[in-house]
N, C-alpha and C. Protein backbone atom coordinates (compact mmCIF):
# COMPACT_ATOMS: atom_id res chain seq x y z
N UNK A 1 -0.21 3.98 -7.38
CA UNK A 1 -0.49 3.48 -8.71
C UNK A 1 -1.41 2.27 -8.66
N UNK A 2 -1.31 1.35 -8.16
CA UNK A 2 -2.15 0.13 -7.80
C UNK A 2 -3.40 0.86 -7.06
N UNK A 3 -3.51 1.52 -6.28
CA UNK A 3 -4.75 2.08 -5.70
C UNK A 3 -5.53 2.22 -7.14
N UNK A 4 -5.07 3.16 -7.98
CA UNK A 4 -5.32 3.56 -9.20
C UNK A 4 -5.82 3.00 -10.13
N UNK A 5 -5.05 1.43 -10.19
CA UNK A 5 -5.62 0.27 -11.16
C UNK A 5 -7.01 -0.05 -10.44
N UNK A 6 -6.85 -0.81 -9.44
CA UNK A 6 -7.72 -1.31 -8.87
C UNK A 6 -9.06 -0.47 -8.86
N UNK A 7 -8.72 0.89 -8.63
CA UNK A 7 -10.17 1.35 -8.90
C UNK A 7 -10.39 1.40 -10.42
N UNK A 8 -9.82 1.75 -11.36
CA UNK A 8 -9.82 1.39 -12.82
C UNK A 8 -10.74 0.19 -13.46
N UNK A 9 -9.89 -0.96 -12.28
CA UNK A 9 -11.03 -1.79 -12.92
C UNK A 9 -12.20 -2.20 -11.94
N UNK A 10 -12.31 -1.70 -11.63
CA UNK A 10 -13.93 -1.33 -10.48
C UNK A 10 -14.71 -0.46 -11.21
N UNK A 11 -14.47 0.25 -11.77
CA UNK A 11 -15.01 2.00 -12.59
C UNK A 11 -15.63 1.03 -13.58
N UNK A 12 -14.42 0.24 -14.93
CA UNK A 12 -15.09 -0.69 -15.78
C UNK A 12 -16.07 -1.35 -15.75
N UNK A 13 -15.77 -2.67 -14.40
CA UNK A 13 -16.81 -3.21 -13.99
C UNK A 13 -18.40 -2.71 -14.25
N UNK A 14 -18.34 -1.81 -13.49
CA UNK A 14 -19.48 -0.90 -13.26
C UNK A 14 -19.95 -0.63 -14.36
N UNK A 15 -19.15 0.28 -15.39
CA UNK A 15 -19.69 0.77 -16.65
C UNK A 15 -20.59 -0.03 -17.26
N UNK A 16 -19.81 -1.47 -17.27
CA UNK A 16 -20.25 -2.16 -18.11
C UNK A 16 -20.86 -3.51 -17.73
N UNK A 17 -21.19 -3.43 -16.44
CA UNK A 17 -22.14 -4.40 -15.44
C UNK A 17 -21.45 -5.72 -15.47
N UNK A 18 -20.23 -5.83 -15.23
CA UNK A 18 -19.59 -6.65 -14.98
C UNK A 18 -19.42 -7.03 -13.59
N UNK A 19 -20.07 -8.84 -13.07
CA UNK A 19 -20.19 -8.55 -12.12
C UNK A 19 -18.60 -9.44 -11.44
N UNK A 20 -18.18 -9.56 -10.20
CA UNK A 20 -17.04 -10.28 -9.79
C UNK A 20 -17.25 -11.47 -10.53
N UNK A 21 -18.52 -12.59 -9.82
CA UNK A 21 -18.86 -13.74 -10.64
C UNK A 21 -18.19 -13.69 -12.45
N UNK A 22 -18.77 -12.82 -12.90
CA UNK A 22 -18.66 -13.16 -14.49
C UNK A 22 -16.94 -12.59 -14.80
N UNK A 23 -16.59 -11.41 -13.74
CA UNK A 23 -15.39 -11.39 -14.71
C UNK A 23 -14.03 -12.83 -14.29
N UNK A 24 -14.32 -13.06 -12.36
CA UNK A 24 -14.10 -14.63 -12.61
C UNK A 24 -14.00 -15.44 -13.49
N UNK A 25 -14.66 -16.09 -13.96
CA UNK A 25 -15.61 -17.01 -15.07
C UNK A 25 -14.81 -16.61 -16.17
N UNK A 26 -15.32 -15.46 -16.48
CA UNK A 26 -14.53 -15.68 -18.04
C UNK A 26 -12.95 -14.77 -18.29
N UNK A 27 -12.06 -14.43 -16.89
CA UNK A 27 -10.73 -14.36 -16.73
C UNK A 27 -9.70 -16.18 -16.11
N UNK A 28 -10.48 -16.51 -15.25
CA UNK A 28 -9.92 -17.46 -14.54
C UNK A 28 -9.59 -17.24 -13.19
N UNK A 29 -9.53 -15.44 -12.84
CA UNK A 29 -9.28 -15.27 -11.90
C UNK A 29 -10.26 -15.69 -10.63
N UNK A 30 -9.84 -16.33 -9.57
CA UNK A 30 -10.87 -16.54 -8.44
C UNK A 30 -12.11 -15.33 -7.98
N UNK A 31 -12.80 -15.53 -7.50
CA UNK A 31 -13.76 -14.29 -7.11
C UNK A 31 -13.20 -13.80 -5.91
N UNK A 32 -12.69 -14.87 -4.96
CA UNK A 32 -12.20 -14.37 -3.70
C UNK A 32 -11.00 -13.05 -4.14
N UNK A 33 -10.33 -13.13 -4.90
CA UNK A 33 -9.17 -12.58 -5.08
C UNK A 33 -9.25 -11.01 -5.69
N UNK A 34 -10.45 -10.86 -6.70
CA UNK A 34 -11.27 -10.11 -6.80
C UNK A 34 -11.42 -9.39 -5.57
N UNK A 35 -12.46 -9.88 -4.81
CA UNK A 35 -12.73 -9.57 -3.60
C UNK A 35 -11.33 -9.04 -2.53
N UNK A 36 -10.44 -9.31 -2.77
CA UNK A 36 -9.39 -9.28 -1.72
C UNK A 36 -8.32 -7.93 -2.86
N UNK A 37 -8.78 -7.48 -4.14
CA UNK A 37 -8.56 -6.34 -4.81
C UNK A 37 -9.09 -4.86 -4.01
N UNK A 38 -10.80 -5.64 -4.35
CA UNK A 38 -11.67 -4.61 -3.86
C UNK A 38 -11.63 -3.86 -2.18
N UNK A 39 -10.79 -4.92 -1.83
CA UNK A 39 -10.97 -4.62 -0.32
C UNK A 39 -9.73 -3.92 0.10
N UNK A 40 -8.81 -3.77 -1.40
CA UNK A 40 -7.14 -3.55 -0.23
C UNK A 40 -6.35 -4.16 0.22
N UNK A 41 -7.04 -5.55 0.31
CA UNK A 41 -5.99 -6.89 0.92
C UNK A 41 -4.92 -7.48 -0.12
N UNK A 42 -4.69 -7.28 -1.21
CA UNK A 42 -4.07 -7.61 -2.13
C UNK A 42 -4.21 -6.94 -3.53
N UNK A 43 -3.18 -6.96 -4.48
CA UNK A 43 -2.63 -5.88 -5.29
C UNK A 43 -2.84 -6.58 -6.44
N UNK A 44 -3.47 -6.51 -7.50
CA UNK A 44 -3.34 -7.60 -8.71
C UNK A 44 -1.91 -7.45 -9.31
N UNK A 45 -1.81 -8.92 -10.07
CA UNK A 45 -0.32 -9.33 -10.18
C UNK A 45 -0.50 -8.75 -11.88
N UNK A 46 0.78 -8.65 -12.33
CA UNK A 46 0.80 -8.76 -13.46
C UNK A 46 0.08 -9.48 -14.66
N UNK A 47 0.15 -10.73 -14.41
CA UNK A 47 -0.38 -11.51 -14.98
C UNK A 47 -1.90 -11.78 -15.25
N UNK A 48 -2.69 -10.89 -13.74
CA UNK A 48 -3.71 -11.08 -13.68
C UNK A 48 -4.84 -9.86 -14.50
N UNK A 49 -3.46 -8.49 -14.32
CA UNK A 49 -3.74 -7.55 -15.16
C UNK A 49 -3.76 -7.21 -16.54
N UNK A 50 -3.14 -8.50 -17.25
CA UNK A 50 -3.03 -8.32 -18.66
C UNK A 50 -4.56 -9.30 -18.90
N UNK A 51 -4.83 -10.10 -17.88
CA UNK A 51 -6.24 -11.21 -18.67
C UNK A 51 -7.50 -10.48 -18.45
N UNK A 52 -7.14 -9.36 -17.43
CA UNK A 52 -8.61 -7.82 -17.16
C UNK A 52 -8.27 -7.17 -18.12
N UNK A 53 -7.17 -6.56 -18.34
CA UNK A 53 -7.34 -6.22 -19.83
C UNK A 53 -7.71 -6.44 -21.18
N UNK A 54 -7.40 -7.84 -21.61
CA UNK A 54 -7.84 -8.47 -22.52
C UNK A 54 -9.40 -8.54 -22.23
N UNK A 55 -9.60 -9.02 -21.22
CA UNK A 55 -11.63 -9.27 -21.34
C UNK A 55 -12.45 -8.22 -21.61
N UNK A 56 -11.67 -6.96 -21.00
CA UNK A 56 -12.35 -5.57 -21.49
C UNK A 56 -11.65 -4.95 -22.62
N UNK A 57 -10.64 -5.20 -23.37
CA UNK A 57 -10.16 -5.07 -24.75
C UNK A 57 -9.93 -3.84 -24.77
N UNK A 58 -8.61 -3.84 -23.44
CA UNK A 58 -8.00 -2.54 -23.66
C UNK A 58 -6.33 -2.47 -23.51
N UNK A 59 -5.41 -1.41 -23.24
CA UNK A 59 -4.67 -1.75 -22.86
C UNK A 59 -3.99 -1.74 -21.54
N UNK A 60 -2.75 -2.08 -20.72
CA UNK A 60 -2.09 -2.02 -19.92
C UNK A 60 -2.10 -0.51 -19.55
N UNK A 61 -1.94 -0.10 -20.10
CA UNK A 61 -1.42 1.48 -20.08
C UNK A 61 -2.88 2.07 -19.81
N UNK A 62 -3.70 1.64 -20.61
CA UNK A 62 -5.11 2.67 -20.40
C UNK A 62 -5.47 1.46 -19.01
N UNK A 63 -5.65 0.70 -18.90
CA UNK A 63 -6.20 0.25 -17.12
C UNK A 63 -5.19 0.43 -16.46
N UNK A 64 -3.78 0.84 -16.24
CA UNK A 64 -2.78 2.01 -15.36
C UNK A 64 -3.57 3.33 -15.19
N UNK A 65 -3.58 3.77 -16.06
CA UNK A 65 -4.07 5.24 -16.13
C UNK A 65 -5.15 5.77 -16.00
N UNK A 66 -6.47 4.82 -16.61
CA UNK A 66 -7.08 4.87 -16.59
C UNK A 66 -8.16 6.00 -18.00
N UNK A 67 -6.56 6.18 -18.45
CA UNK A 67 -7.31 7.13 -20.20
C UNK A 67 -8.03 6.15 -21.13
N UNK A 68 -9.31 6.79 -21.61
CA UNK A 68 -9.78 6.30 -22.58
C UNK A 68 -10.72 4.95 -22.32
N UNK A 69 -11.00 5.04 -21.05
CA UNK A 69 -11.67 4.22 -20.25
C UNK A 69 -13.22 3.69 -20.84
């Protein structure tokens, strides 16, 4: 399931040229940590998944699943 998110919001990213830098910046989340998503080294937390959701203005359930992307 986390494999799942994580590419979810990699797929977004992309769509919508979001780069680590900016979604940093305007989540709060570090870039390293980002980076340590993208790589497998770490799992985003809860907390960090509801403020990727909000910046791309969707829900929990659709960046789980990835419907309606």
């Amino acid at each position: 399931m986390i494999k799942t998110v994580t590419k979810n919001i990699f797929q977004l990213m992309d769509k919508q040229g979001v780069t680590a830098y900016k979604l940093s910046k305007e989540t709060g989340i570090s870039e390293s940590v980002i980076s340590r998503w993208k790589s497998g080294e770490q799992s985003p937390s809860i907390s960090n998944l509801v403020k990727v959701a909000h910046y791309f203005q969707c829900g929990l359930s659709e960046l789980m699943k990835g419907s309606g992307l």
